[in-house]
N, C-alpha and C. Protein backbone atom coordinates (compact mmCIF):
# COMPACT_ATOMS: atom_id res chain seq x y z
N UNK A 1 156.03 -13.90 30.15
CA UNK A 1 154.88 -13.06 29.81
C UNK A 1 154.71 -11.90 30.80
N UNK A 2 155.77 -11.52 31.90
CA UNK A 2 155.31 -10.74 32.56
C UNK A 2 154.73 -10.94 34.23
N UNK A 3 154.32 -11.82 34.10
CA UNK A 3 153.28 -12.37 35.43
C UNK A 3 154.27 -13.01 35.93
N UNK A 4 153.87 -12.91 37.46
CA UNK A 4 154.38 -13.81 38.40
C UNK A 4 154.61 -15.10 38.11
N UNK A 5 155.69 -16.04 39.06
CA UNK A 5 156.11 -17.32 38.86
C UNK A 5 155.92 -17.56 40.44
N UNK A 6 154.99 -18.84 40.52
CA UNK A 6 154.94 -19.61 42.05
C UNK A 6 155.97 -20.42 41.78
N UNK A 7 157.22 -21.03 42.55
CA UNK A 7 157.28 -22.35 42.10
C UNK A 7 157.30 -23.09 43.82
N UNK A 8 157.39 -24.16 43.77
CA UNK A 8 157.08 -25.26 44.54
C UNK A 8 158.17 -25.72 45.38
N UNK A 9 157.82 -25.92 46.72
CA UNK A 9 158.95 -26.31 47.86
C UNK A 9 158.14 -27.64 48.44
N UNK A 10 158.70 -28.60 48.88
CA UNK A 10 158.62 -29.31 49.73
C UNK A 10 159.09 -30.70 48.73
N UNK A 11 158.12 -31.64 49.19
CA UNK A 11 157.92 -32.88 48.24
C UNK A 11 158.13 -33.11 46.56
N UNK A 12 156.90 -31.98 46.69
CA UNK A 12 157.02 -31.59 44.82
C UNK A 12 158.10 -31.24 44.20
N UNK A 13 158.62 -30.60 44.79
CA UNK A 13 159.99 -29.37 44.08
C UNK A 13 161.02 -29.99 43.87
N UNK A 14 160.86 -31.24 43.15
CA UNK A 14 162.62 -31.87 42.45
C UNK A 14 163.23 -32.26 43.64
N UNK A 15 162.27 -32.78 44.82
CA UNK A 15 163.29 -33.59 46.02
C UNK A 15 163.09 -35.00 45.42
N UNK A 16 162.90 -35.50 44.38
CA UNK A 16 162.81 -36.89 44.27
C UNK A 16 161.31 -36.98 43.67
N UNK A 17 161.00 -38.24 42.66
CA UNK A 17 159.87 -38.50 42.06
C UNK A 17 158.81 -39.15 42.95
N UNK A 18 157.67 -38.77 42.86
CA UNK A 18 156.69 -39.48 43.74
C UNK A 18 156.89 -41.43 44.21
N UNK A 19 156.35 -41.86 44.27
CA UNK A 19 156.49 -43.59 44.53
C UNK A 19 156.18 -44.11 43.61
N UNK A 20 157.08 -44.95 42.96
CA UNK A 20 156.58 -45.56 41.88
C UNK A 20 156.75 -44.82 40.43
N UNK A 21 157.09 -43.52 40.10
CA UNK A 21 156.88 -42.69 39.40
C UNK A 21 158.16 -43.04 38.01
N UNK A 22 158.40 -42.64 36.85
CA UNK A 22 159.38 -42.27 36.21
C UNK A 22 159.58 -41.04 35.51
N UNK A 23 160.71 -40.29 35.17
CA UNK A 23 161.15 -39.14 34.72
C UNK A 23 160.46 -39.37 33.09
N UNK A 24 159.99 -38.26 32.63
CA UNK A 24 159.11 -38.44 31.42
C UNK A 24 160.29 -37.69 30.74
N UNK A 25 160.30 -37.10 29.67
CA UNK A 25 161.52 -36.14 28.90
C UNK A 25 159.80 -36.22 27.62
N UNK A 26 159.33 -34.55 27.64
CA UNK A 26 158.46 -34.59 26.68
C UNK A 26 157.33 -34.24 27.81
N UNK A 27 156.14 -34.64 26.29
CA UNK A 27 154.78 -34.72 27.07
C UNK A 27 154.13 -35.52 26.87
N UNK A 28 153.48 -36.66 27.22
CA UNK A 28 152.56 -38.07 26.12
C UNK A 28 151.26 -37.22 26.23
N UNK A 29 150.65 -37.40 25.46
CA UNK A 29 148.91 -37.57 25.07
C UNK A 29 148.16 -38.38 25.65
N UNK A 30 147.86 -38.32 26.64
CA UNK A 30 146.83 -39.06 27.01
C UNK A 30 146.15 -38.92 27.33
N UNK A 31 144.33 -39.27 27.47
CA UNK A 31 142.68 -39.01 27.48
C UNK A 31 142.56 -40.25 27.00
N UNK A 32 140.97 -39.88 27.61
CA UNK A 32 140.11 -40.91 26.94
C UNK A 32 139.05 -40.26 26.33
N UNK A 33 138.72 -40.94 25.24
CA UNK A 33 137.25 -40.40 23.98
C UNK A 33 138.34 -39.65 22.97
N UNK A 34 137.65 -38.42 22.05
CA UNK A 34 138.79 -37.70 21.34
C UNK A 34 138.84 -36.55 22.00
N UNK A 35 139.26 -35.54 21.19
CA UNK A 35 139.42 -34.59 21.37
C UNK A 35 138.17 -33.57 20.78
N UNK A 36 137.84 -32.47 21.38
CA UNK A 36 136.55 -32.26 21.42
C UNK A 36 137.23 -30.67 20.37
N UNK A 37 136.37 -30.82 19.47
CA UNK A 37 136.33 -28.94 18.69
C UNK A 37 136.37 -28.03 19.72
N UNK A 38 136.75 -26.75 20.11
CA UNK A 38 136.62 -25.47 20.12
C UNK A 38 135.79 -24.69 19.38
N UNK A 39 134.50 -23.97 19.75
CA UNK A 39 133.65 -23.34 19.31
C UNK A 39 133.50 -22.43 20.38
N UNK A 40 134.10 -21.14 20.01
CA UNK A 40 134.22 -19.96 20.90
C UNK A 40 132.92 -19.31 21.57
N UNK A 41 132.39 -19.57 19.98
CA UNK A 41 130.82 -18.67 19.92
C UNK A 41 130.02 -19.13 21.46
N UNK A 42 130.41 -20.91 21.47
CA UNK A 42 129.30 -22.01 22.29
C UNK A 42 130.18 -21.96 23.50
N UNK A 43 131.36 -21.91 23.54
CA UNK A 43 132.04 -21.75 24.90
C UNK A 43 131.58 -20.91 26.09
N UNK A 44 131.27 -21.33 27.26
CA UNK A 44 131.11 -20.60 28.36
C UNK A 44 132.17 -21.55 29.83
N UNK A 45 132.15 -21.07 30.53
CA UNK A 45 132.65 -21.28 31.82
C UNK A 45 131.43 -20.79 32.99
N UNK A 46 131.15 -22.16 33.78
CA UNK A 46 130.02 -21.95 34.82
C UNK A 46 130.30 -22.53 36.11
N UNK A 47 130.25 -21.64 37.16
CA UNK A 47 130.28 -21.99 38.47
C UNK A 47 128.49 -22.02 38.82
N UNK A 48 128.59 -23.41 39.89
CA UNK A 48 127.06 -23.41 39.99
C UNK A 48 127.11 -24.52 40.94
N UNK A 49 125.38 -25.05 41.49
CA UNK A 49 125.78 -25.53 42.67
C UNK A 49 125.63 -24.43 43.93
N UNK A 50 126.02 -25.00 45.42
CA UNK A 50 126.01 -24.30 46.18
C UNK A 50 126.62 -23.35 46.51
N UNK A 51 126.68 -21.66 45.76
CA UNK A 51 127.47 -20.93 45.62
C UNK A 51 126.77 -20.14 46.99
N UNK A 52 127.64 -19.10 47.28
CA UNK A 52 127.18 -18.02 48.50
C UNK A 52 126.02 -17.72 48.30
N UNK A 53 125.50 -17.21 46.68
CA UNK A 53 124.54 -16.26 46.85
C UNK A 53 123.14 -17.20 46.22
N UNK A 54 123.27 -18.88 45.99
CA UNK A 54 122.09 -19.24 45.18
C UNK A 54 122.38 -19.01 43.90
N UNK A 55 122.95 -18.54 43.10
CA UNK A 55 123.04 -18.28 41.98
C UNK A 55 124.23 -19.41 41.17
N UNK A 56 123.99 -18.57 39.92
CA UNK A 56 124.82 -19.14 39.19
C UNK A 56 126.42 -17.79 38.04
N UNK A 57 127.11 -18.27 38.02
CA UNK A 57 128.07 -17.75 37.31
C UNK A 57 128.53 -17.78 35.97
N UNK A 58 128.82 -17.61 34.82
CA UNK A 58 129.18 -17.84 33.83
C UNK A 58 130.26 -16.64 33.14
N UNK A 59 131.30 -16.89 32.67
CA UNK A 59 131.89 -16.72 31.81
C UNK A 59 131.65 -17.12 30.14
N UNK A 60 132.30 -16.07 29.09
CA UNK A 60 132.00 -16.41 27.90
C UNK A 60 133.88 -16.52 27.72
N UNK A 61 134.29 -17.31 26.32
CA UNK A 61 135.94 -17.82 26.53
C UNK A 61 136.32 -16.19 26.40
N UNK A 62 136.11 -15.35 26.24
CA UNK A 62 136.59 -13.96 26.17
C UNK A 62 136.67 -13.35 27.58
N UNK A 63 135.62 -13.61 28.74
CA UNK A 63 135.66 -13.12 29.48
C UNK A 63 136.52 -13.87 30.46
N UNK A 64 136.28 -14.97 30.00
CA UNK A 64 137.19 -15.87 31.42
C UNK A 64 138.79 -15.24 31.25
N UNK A 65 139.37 -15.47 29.74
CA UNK A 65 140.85 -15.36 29.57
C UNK A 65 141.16 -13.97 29.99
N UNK A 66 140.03 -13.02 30.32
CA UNK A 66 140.67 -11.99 30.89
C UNK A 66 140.37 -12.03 32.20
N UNK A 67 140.52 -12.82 32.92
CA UNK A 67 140.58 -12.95 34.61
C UNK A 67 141.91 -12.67 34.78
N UNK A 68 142.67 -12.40 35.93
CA UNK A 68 144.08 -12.50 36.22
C UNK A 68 144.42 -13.69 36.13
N UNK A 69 145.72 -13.67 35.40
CA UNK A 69 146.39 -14.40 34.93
C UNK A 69 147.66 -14.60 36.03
N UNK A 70 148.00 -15.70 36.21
CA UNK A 70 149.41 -16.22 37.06
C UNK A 70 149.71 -17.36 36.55
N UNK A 71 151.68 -17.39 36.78
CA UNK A 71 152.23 -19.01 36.79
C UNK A 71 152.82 -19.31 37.41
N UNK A 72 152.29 -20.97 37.55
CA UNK A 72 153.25 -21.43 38.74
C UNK A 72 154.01 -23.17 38.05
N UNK A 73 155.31 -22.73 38.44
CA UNK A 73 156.25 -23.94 37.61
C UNK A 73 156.20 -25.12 38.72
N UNK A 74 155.82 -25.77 38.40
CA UNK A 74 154.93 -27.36 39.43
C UNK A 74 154.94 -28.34 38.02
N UNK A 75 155.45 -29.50 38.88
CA UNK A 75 155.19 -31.01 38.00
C UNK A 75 154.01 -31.73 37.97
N UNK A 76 154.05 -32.34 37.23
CA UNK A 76 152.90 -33.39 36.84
C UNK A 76 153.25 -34.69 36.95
N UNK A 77 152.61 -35.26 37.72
CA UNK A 77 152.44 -36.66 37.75
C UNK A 77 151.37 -37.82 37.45
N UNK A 78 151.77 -38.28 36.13
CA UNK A 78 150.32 -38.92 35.85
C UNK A 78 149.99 -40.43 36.44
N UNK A 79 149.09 -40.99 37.09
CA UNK A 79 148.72 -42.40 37.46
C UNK A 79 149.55 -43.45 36.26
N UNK A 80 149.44 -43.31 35.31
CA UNK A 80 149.92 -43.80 34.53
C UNK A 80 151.56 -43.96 34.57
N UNK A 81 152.39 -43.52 35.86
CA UNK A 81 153.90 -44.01 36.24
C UNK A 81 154.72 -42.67 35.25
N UNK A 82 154.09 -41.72 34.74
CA UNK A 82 155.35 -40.78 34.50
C UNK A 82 155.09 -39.34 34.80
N UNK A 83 156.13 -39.11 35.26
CA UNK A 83 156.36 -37.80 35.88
C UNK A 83 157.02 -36.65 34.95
N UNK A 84 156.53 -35.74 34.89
CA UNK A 84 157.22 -34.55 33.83
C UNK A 84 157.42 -33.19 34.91
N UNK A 85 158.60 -32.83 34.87
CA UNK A 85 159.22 -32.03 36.07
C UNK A 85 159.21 -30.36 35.81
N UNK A 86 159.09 -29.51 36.02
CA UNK A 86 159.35 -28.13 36.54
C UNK A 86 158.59 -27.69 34.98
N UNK A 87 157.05 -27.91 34.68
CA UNK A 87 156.82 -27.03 33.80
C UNK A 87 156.35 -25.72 34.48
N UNK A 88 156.23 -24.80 33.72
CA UNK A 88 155.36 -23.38 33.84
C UNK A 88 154.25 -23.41 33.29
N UNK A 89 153.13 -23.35 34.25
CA UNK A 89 151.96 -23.34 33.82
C UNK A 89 151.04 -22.07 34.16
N UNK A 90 150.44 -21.87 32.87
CA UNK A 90 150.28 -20.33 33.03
C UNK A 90 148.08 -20.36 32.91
N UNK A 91 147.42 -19.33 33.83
CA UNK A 91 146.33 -19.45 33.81
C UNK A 91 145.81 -18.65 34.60
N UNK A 92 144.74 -18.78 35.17
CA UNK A 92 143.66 -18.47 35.98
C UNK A 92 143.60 -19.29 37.31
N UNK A 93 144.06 -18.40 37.70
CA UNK A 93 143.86 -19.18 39.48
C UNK A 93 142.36 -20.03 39.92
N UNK A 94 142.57 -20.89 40.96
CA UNK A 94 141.47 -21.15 41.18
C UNK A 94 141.16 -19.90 42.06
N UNK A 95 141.64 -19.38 43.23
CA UNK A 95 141.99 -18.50 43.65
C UNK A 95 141.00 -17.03 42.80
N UNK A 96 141.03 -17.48 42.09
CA UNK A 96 140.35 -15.74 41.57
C UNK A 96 138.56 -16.39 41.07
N UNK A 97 138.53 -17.88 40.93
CA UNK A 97 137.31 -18.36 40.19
C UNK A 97 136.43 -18.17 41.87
N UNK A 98 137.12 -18.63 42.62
CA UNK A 98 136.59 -18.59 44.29
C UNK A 98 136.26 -17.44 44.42
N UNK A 99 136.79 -16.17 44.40
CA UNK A 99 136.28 -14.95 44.65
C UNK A 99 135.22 -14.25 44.27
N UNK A 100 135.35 -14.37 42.80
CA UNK A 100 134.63 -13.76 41.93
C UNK A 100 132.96 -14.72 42.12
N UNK A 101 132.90 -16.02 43.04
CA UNK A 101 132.15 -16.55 42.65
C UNK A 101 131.90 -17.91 43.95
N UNK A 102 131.93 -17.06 45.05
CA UNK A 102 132.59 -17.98 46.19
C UNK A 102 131.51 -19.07 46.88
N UNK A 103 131.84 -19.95 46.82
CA UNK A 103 130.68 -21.16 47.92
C UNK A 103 130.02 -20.53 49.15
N UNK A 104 129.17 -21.06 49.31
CA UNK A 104 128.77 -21.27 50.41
C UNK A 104 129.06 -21.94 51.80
N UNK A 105 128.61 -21.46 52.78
CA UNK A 105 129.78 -21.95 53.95
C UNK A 105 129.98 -23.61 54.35
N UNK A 106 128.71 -24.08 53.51
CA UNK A 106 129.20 -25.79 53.86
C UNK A 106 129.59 -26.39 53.24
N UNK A 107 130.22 -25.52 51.77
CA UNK A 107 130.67 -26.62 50.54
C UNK A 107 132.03 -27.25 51.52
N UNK A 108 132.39 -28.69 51.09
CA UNK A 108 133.12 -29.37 51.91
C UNK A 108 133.83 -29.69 50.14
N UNK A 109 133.49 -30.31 48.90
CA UNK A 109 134.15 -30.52 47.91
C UNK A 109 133.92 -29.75 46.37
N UNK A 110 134.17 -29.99 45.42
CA UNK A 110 134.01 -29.47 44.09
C UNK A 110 134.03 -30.19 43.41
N UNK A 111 132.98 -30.13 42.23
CA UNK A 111 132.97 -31.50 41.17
C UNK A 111 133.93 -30.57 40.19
N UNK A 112 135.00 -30.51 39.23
CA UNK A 112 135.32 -29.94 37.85
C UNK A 112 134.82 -30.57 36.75
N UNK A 113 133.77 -30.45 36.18
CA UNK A 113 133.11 -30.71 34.82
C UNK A 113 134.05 -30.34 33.83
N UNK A 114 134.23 -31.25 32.50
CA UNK A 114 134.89 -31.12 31.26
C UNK A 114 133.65 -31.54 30.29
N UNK A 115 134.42 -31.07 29.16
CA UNK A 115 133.96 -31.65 27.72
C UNK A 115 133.11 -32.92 27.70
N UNK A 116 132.09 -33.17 27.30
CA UNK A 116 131.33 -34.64 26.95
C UNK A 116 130.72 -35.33 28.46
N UNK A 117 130.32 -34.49 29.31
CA UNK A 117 130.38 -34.70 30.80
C UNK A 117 131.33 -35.54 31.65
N UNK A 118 132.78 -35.60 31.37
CA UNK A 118 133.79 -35.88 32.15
C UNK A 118 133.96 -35.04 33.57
N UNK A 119 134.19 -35.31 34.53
CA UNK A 119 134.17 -34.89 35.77
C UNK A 119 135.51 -35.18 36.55
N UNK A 120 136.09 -34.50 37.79
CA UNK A 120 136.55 -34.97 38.30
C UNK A 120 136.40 -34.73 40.24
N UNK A 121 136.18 -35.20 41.44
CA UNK A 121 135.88 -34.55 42.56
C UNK A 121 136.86 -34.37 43.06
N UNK A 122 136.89 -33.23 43.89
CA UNK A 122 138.26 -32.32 44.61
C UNK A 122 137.99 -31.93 46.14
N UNK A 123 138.26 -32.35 47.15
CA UNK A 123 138.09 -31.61 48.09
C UNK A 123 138.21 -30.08 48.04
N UNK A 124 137.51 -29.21 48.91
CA UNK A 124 137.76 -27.88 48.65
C UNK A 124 138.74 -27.38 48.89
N UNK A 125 139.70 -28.39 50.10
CA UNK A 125 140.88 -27.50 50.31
C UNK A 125 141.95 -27.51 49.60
N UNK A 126 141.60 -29.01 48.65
CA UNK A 126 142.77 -28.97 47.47
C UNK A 126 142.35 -28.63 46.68
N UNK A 127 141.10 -27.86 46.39
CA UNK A 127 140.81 -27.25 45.00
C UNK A 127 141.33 -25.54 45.82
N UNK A 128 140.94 -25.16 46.84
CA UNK A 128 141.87 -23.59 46.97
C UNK A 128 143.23 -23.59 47.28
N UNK A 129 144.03 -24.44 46.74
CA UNK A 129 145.44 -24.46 46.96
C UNK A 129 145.66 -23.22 46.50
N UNK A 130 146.32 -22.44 46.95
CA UNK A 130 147.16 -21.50 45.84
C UNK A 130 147.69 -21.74 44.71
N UNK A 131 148.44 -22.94 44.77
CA UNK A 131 148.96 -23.37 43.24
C UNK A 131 147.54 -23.88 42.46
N UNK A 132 146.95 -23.94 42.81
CA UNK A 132 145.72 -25.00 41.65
C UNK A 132 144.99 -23.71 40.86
N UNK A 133 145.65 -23.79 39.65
CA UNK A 133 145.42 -23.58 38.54
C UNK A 133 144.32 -23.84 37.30
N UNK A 134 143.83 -22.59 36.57
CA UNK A 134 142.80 -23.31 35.24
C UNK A 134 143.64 -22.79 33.96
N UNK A 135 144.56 -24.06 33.73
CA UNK A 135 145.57 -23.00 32.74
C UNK A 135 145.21 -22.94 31.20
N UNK A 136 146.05 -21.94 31.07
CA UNK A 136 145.76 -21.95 29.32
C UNK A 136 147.19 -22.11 28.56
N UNK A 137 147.80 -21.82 29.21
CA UNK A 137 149.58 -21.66 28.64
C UNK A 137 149.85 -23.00 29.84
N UNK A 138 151.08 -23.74 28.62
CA UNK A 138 152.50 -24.17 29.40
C UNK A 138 154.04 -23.82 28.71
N UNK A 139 154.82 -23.05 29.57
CA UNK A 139 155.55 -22.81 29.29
C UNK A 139 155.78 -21.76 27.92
N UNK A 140 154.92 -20.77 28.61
CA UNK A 140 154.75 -19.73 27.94
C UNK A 140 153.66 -19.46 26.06
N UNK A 141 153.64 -20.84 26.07
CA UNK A 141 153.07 -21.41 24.73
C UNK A 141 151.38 -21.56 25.20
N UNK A 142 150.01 -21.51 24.14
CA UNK A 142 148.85 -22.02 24.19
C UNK A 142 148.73 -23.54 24.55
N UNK A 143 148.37 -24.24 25.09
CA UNK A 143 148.41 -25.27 24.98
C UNK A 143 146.97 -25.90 24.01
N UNK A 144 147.87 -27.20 23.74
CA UNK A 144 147.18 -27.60 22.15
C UNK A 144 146.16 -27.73 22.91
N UNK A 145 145.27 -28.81 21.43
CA UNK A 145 143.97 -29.33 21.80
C UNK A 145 143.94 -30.26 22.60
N UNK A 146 145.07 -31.24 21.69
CA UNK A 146 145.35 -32.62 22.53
C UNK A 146 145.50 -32.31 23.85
N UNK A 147 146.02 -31.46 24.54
CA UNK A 147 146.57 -31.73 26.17
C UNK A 147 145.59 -30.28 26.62
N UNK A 148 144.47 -30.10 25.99
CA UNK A 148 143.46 -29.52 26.98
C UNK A 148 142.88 -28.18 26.54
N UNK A 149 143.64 -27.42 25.38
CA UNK A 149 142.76 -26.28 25.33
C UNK A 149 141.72 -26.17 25.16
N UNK A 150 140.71 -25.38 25.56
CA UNK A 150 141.20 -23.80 25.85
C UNK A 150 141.86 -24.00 27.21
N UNK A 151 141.28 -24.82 28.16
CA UNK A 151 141.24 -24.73 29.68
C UNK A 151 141.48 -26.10 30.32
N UNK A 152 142.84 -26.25 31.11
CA UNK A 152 142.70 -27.80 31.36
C UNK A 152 143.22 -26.82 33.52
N UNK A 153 142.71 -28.40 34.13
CA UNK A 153 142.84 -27.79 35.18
C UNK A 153 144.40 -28.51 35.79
N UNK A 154 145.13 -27.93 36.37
CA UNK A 154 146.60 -28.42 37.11
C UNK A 154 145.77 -28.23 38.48
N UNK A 155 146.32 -29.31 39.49
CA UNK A 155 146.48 -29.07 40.65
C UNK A 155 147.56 -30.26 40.94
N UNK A 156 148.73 -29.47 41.45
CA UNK A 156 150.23 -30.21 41.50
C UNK A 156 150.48 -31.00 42.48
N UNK A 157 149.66 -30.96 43.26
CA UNK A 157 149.71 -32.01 44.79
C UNK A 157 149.03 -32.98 43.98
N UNK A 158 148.46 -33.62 43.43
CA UNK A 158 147.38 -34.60 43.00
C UNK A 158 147.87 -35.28 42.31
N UNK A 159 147.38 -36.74 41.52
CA UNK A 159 147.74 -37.03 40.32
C UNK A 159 147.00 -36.47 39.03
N UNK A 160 147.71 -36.40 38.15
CA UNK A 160 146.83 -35.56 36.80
C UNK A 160 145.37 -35.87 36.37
N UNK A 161 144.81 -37.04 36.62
CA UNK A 161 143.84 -37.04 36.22
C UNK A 161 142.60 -36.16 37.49
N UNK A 162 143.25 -36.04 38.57
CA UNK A 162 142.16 -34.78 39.30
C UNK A 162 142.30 -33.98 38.64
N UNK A 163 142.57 -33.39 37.47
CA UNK A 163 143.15 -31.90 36.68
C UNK A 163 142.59 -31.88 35.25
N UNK A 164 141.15 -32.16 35.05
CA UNK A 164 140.60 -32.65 33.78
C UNK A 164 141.01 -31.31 32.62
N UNK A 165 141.59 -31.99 31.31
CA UNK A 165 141.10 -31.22 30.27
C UNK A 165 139.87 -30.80 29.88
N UNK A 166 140.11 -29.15 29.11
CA UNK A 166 138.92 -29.43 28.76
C UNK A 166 137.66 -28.94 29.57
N UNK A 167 137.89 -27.98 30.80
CA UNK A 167 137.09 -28.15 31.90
C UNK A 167 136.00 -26.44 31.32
N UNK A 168 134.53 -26.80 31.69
CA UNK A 168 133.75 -26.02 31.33
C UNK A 168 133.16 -25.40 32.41
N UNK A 169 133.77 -25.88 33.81
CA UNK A 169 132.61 -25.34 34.83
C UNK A 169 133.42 -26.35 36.17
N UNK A 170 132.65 -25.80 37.18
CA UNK A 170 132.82 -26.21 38.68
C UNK A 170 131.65 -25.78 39.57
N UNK A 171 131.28 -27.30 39.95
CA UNK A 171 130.19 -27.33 40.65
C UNK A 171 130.60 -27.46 42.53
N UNK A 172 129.97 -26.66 42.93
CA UNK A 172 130.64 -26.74 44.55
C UNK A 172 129.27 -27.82 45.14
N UNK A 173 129.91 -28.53 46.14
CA UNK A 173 129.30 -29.56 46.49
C UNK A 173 129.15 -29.71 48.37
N UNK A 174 128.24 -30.30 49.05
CA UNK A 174 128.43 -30.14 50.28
C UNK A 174 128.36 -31.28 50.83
N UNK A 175 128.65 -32.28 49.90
CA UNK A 175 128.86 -33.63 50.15
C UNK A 175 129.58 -33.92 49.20
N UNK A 176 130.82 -35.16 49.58
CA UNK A 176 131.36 -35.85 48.53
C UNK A 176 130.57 -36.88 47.52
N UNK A 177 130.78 -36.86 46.54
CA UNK A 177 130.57 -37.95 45.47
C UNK A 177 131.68 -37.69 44.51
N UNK A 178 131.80 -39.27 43.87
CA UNK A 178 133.02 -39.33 42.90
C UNK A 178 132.77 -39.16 41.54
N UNK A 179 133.76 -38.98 40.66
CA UNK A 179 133.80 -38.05 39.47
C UNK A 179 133.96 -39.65 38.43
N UNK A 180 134.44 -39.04 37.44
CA UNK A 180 134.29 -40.47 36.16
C UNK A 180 135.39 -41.27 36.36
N UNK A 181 136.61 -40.86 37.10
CA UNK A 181 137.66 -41.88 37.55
C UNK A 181 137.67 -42.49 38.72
N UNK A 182 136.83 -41.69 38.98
CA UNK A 182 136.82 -42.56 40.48
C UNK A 182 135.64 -43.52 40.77
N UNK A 183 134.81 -43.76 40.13
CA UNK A 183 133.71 -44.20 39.62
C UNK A 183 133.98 -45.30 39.23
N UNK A 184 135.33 -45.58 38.31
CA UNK A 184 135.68 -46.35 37.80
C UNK A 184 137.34 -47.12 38.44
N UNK A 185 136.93 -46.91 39.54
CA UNK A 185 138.48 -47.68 40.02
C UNK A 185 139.56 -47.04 41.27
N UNK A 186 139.52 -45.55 40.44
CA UNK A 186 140.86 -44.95 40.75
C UNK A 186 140.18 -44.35 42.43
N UNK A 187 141.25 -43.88 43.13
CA UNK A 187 141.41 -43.71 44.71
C UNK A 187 140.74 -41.91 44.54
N UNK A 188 139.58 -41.88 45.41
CA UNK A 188 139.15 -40.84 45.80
C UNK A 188 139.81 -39.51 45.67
N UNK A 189 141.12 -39.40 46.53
CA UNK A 189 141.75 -38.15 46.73
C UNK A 189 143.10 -37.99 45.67
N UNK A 190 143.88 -39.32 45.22
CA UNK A 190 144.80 -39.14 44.20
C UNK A 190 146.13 -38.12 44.93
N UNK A 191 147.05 -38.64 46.08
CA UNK A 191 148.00 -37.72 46.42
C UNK A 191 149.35 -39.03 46.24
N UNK A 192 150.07 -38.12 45.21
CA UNK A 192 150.97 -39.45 44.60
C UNK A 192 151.71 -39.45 45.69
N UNK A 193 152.59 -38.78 46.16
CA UNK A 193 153.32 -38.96 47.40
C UNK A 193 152.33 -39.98 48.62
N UNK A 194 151.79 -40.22 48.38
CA UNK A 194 151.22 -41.71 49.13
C UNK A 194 150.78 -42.65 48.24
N UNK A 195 150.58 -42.58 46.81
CA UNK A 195 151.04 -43.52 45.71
C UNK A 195 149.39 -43.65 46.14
N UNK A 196 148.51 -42.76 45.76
CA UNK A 196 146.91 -43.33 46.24
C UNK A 196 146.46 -43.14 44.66
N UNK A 197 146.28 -44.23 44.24
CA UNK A 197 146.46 -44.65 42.71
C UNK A 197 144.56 -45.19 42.68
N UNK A 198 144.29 -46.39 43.53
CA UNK A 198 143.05 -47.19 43.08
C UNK A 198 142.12 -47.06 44.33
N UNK A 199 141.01 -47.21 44.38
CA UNK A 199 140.07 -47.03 44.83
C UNK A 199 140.02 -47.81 46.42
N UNK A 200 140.66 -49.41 45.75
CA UNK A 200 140.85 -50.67 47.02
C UNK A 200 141.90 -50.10 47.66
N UNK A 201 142.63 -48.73 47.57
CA UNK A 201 143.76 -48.44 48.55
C UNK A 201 142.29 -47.36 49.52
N UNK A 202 142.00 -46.87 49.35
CA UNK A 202 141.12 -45.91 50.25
C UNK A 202 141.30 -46.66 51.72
N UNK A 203 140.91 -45.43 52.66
CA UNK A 203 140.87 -45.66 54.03
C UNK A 203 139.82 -44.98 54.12
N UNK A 204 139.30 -45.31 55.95
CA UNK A 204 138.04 -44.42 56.03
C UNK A 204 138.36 -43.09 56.23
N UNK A 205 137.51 -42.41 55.38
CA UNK A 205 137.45 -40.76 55.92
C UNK A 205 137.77 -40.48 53.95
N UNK A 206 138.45 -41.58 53.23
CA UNK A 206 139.53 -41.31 51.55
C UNK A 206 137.98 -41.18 50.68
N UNK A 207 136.66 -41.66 50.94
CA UNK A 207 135.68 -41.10 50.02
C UNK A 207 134.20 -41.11 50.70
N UNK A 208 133.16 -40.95 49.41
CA UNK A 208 132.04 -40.99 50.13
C UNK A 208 131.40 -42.28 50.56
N UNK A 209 130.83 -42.41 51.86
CA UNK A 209 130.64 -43.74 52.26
C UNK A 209 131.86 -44.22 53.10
N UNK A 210 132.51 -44.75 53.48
CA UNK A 210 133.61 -44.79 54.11
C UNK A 210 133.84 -43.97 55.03
């Protein structure tokens, strides 16, 4: 399409699958609940929460898709044991949602709100990765409903479910609290290269309380 390509060095970059992981060939479907309609008219995008200025932000789906656009070819690794290698994922930086709309100096995490109030919590420094992405394309294509359009979030250090489909907004936070997976089991921070899968793996400092 034109735009830049990040791609990925270290761990991530095809040196070997996370712990525990397997080579996927494809893409599976997976969520929980269904899949939610697209209604353009009702669509917005909202930053809110402890932003710099007190305020609040919003996008309409017209205005967001014209933010700068970048891709960066990074894998996915889902909790669920499969790994899908070197896609191109094409979107909206977090990187440009930060600017246009930046925290305040004590946000320490970020909630990402989706569809039907699904959530997920992010530290801030892995939500301003450079690679962490609000994409709309993979591999040059829209991506469907099923796997997240309009807006699903990638962040490639993580496991996929920190990366909710579906996402309507980002709340900046100055304390941690956990999101709907983590609520329910799964490990605070989610960095597969330490295989931090469930909640009973946490250490102190891995969530809130602890």
């Amino acid at each position: 399409m034109g735009h830049p390509v990040e791609r990925e060095s270290g761990a991530a970059a095809g040196s070997g699958l996370p712990p525990g992981q397997r080579l996927q060939r494809g893409w599976p479907v997976t969520h929980y609940g269904p899949v939610p309609k697209f209604r353009p008219e009702r669509w917005e995008f909202r930053v809110f929460g402890a932003t710099a200025d007190g305020g609040k932000r919003t996008w309409t789906h017209e205005e967001f898709t014209a933010l700068p656009y970048t891709s960066v070819v990074a894998d996915l690794h889902c909790v669920t044991k499969y790994s899908m290698l070197g896609a191109e994922w094409g979107g909206v930086p977090a990187s440009a949602v930060l600017d246009l709309a930046p925290p305040a100096p004590d946000v320490t995490h970020v909630m990402v709100w989706a569809e039907y109030g699904f959530s997920s919590n992010l530290r801030l420094t892995d939500f301003c990765s450079e690679r962490t992405i609000f994409a709309t394309h993979k591999d040059g294509e829209l991506l469907t409903a099923e796997h997240g359009f309009p807006v699903r979030l990638i962040v490639p250090h993580l496991y996929a479910w920190k990366g909710p489909k579906w996402v309507r907004g980002v709340e900046y936070m100055t304390a941690d609290r956990r999101g709907f997976w983590e609520e329910r089991g799964y490990h605070n921070i989610g960095d597969p290269w330490k295989e931090q899968r469930y909640s009973y793996q946490e250490e102190p400092g891995d969530g809130p309380g602890l």
